[in-house]
C-alpha atoms as a PDB file:
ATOM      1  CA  UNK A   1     -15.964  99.026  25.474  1.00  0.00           C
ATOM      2  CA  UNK A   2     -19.112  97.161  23.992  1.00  0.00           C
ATOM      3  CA  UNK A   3     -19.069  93.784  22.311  1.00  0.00           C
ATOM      4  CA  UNK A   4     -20.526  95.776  19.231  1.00  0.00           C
ATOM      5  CA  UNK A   5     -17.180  97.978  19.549  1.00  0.00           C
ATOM      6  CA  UNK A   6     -14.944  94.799  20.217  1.00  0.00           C
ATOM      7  CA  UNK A   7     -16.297  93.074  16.873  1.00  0.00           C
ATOM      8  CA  UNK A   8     -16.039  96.361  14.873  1.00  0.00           C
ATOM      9  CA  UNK A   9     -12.585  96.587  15.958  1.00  0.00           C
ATOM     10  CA  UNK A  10     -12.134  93.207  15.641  1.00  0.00           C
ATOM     11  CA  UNK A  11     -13.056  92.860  12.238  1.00  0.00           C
ATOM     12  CA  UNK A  12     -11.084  95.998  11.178  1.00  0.00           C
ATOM     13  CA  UNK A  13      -8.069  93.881  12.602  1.00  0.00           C
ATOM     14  CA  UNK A  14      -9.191  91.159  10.334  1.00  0.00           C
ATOM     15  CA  UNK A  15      -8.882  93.349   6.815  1.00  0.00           C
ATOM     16  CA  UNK A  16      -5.102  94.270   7.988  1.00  0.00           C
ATOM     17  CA  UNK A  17      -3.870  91.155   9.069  1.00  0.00           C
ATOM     18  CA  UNK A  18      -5.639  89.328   6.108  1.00  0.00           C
ATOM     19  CA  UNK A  19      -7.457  86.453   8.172  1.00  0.00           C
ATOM     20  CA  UNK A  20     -10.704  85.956   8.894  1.00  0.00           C
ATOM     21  CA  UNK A  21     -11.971  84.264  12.057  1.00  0.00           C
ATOM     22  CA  UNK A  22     -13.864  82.090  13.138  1.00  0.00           C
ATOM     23  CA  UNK A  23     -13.098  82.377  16.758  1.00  0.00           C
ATOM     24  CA  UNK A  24     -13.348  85.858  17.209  1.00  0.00           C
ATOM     25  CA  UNK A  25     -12.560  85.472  20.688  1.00  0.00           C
ATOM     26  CA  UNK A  26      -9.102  84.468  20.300  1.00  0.00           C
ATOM     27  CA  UNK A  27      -8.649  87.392  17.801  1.00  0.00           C
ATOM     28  CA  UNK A  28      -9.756  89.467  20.661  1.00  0.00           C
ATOM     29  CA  UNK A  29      -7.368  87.776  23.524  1.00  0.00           C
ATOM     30  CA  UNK A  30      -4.642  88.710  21.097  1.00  0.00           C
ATOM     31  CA  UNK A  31      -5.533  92.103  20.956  1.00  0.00           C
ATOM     32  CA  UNK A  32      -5.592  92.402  25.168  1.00  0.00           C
ATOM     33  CA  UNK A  33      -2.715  93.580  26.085  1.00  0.00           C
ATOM     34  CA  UNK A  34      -1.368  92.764  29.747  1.00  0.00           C
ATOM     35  CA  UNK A  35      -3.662  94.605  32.504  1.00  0.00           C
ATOM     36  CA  UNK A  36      -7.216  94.335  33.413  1.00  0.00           C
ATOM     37  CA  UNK A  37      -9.550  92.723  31.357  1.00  0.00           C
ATOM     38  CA  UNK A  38     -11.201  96.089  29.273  1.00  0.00           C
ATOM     39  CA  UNK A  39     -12.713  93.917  26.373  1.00  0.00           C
ATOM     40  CA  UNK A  40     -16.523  93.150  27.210  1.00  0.00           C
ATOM     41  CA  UNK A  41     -16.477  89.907  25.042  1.00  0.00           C
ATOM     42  CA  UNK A  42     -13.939  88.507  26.719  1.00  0.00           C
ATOM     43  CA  UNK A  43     -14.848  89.409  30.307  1.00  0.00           C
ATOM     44  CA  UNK A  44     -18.611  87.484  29.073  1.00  0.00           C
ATOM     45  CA  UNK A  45     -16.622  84.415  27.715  1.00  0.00           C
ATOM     46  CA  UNK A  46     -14.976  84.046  30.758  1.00  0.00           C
ATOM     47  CA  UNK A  47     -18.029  84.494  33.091  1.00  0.00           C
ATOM     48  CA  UNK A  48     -20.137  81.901  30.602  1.00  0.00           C
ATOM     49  CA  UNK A  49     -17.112  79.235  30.934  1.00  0.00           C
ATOM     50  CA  UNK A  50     -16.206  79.869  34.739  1.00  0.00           C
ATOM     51  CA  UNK A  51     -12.892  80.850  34.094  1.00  0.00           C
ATOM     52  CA  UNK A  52     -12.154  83.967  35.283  1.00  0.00           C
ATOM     53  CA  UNK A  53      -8.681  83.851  35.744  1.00  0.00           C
ATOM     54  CA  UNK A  54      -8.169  82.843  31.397  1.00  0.00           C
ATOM     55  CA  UNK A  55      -7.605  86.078  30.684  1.00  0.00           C
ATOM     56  CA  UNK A  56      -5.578  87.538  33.221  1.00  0.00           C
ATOM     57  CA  UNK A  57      -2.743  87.122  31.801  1.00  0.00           C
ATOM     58  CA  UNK A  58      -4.154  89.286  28.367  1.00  0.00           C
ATOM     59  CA  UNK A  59      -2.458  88.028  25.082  1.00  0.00           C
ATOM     60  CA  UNK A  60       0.278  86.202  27.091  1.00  0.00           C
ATOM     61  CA  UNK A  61      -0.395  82.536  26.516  1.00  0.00           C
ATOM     62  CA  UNK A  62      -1.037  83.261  22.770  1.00  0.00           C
ATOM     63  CA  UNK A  63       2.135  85.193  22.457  1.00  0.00           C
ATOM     64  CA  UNK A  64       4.190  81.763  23.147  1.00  0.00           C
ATOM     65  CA  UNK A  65       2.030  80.246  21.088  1.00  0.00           C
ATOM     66  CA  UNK A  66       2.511  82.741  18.458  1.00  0.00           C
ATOM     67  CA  UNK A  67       6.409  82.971  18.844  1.00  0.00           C
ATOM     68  CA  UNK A  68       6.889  79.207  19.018  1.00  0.00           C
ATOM     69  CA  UNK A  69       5.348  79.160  15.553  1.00  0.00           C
ATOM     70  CA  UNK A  70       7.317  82.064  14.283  1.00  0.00           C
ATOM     71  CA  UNK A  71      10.644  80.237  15.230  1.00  0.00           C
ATOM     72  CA  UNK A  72       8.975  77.112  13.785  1.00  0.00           C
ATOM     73  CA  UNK A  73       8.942  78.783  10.221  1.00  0.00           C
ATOM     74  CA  UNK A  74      12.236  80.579  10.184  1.00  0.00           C
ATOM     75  CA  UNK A  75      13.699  76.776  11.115  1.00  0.00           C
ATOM     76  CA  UNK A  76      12.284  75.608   8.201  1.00  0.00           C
ATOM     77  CA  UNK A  77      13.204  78.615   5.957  1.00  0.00           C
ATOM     78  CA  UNK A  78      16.596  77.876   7.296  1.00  0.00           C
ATOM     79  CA  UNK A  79      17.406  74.254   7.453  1.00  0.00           C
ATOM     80  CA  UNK A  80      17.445  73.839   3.383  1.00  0.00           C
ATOM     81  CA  UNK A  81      19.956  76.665   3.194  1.00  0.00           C
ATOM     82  CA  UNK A  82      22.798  74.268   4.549  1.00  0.00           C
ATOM     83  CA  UNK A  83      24.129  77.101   6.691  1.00  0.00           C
ATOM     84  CA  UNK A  84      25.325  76.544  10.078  1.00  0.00           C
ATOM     85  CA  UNK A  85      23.602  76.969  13.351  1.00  0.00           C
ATOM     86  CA  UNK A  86      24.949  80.597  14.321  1.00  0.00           C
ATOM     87  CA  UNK A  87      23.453  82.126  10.540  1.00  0.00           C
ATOM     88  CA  UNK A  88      20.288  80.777  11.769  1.00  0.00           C
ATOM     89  CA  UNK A  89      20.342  82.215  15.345  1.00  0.00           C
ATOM     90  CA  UNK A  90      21.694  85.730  13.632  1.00  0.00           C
ATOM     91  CA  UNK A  91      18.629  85.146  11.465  1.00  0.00           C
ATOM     92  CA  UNK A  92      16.162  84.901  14.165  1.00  0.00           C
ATOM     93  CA  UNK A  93      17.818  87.771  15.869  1.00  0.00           C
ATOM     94  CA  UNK A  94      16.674  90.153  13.277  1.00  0.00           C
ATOM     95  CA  UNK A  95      13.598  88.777  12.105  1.00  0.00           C
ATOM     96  CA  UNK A  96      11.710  88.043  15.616  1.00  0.00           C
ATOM     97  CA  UNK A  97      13.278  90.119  17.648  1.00  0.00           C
ATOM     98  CA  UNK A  98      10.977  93.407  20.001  1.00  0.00           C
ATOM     99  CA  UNK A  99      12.168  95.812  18.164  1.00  0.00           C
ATOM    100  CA  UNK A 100      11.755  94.173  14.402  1.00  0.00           C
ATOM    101  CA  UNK A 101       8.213  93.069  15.487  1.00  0.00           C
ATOM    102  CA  UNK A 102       6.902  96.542  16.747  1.00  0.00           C
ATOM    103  CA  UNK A 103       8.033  98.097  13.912  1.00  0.00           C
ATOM    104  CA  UNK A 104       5.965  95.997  12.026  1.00  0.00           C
ATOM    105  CA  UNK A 105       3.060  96.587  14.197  1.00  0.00           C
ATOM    106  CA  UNK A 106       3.574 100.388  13.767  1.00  0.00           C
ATOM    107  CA  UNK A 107       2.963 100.307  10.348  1.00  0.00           C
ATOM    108  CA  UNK A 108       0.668  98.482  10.019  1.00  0.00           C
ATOM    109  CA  UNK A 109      -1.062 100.742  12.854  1.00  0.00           C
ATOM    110  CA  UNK A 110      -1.741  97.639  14.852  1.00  0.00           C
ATOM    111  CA  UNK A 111      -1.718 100.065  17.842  1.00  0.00           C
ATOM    112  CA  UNK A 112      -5.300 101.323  17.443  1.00  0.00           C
ATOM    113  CA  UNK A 113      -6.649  97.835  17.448  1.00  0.00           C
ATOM    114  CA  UNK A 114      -4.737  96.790  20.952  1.00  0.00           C
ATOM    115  CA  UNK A 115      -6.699  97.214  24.185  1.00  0.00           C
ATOM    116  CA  UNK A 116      -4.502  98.679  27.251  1.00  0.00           C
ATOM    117  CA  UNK A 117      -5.084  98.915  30.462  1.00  0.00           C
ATOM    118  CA  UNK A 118      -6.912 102.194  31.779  1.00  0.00           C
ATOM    119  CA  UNK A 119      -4.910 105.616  31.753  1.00  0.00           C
ATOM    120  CA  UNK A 120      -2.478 104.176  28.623  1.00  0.00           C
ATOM    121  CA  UNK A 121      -2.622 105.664  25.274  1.00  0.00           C
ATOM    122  CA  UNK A 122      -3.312 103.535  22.507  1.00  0.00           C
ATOM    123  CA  UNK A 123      -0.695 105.884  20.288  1.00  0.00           C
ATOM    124  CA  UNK A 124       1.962 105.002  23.053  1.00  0.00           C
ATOM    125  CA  UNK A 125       2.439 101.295  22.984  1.00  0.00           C
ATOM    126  CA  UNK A 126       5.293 100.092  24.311  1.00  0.00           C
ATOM    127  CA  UNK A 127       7.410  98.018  21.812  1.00  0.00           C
ATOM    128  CA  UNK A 128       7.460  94.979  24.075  1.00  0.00           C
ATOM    129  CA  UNK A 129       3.854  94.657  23.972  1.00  0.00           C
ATOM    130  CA  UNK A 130       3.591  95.136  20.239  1.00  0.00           C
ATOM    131  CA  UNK A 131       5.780  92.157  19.774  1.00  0.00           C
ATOM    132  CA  UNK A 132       3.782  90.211  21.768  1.00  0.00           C
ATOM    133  CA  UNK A 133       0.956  91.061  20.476  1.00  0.00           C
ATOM    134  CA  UNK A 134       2.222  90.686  16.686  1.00  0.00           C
ATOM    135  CA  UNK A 135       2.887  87.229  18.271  1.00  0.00           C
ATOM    136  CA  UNK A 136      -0.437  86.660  19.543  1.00  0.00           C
ATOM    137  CA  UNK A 137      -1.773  87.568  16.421  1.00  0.00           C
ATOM    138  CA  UNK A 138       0.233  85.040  14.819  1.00  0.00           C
ATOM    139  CA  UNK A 139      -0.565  82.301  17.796  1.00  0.00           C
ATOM    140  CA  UNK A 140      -4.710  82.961  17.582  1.00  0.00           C
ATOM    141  CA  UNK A 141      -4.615  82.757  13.521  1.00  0.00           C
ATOM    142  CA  UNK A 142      -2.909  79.213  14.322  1.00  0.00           C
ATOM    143  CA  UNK A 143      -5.295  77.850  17.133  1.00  0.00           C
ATOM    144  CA  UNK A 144      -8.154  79.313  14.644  1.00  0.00           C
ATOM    145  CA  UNK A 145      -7.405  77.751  11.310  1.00  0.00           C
ATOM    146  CA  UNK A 146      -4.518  75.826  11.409  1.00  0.00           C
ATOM    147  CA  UNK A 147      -0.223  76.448  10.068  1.00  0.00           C
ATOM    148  CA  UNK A 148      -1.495  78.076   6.698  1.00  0.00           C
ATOM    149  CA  UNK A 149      -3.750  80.852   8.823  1.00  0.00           C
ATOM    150  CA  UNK A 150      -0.864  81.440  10.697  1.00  0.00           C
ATOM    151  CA  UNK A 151       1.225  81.517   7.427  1.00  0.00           C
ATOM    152  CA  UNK A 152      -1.112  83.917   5.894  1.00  0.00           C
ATOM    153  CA  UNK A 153      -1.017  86.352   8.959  1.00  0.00           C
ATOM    154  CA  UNK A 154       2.598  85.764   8.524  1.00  0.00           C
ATOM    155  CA  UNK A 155       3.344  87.028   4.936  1.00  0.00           C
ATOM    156  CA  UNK A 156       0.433  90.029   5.366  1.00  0.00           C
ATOM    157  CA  UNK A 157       2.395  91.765   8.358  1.00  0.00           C
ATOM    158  CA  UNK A 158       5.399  91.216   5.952  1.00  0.00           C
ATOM    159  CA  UNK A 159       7.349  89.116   8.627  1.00  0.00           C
ATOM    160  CA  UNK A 160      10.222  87.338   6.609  1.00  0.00           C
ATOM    161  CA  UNK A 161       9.627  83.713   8.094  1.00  0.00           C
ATOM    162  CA  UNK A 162       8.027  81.854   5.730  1.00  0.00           C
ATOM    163  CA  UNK A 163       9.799  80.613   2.288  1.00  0.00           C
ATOM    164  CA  UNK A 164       8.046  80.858  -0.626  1.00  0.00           C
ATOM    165  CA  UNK A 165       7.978  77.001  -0.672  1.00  0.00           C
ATOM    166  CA  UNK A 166       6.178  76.741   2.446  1.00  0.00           C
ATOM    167  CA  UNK A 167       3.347  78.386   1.151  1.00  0.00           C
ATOM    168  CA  UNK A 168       0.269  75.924   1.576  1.00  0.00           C
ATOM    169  CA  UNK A 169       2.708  73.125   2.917  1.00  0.00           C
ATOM    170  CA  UNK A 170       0.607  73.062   6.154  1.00  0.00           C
ATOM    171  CA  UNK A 171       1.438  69.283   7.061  1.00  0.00           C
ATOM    172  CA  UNK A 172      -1.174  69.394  10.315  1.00  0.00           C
END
């Protein structure tokens, strides 16, 4: 894949997340699924910095990042609600759970933007690394532009963390 094919696809990512970059690299390691590195960009990035071994891991590292930022928003969608611990763990079990974040990804055909190691289909991605990637997604929009990038990445993929409240309340 070129770097003129990883910035067209990046950018078509872009209109269906509803975030603009300014990194477009770590729109890019979000879209890298586990597996060699396919994505020309990145594999120049980490040749121009020294650090080959960054990407190895594909969207892995943002993927915490992404899902400790998730479970930072449905905590504070929760904690005004008064309700005890366990409605707040059920909550988080079917809000960002695999399944509930693939399906997500499947329709909003996240699929076609995700690069997979050679001899995978892009149609056939496997729920577990849709989730992480809707996480990594999530995680990049934060390290790019901050709690309300991630929030608006948030609310476009329709994941029910954020309370209407929140909305601009980035205090970072």
């Amino acid at each position: 894949m070129s770097k003129a094919d990883d910035h067209a696809r990046a950018s078509e990512c872009e209109d269906v997340i509803g975030y603009t970059f300014t990194n477009t690299i770590l729109l890019l390691e979000a879209l890298q699924a586990n597996g060699p590195l396919l994505c020309s960009s990145l594999r120049t990035e980490c040749y121009i910095k020294g650090n080959t071994g960054r990407y190895c891991e594909g969207n892995m590292r943002l993927a915490v990042v992404g899902d400790r930022i998730l479970d930072f928003l449905l905590a504070l969608k929760w904690y005004p609600t008064w309700e005890p611990r366990g409605q707040y763990n059920a909550l988080r079990n079917s809000v960002t759970t695999n399944t509930s974040l693939n399906q997500i990804g499947v329709q909003h055909g996240l699929s076609r933007y995700i690069t997979v190691a050679n001899g995978e289909s892009q149609c056939d991605i496997a729920p577990k690394t849709m989730s992480a990637t809707i996480e990594a997604l999530v995680g990049a929009a934060y390290l790019d532009g901050g709690m309300d990038a991630a929030k608006m990445v948030v609310r476009t993929l329709g994941i029910d963390v954020c309370d209407d409240e929140q909305e601009g309340d980035s205090k970072s």
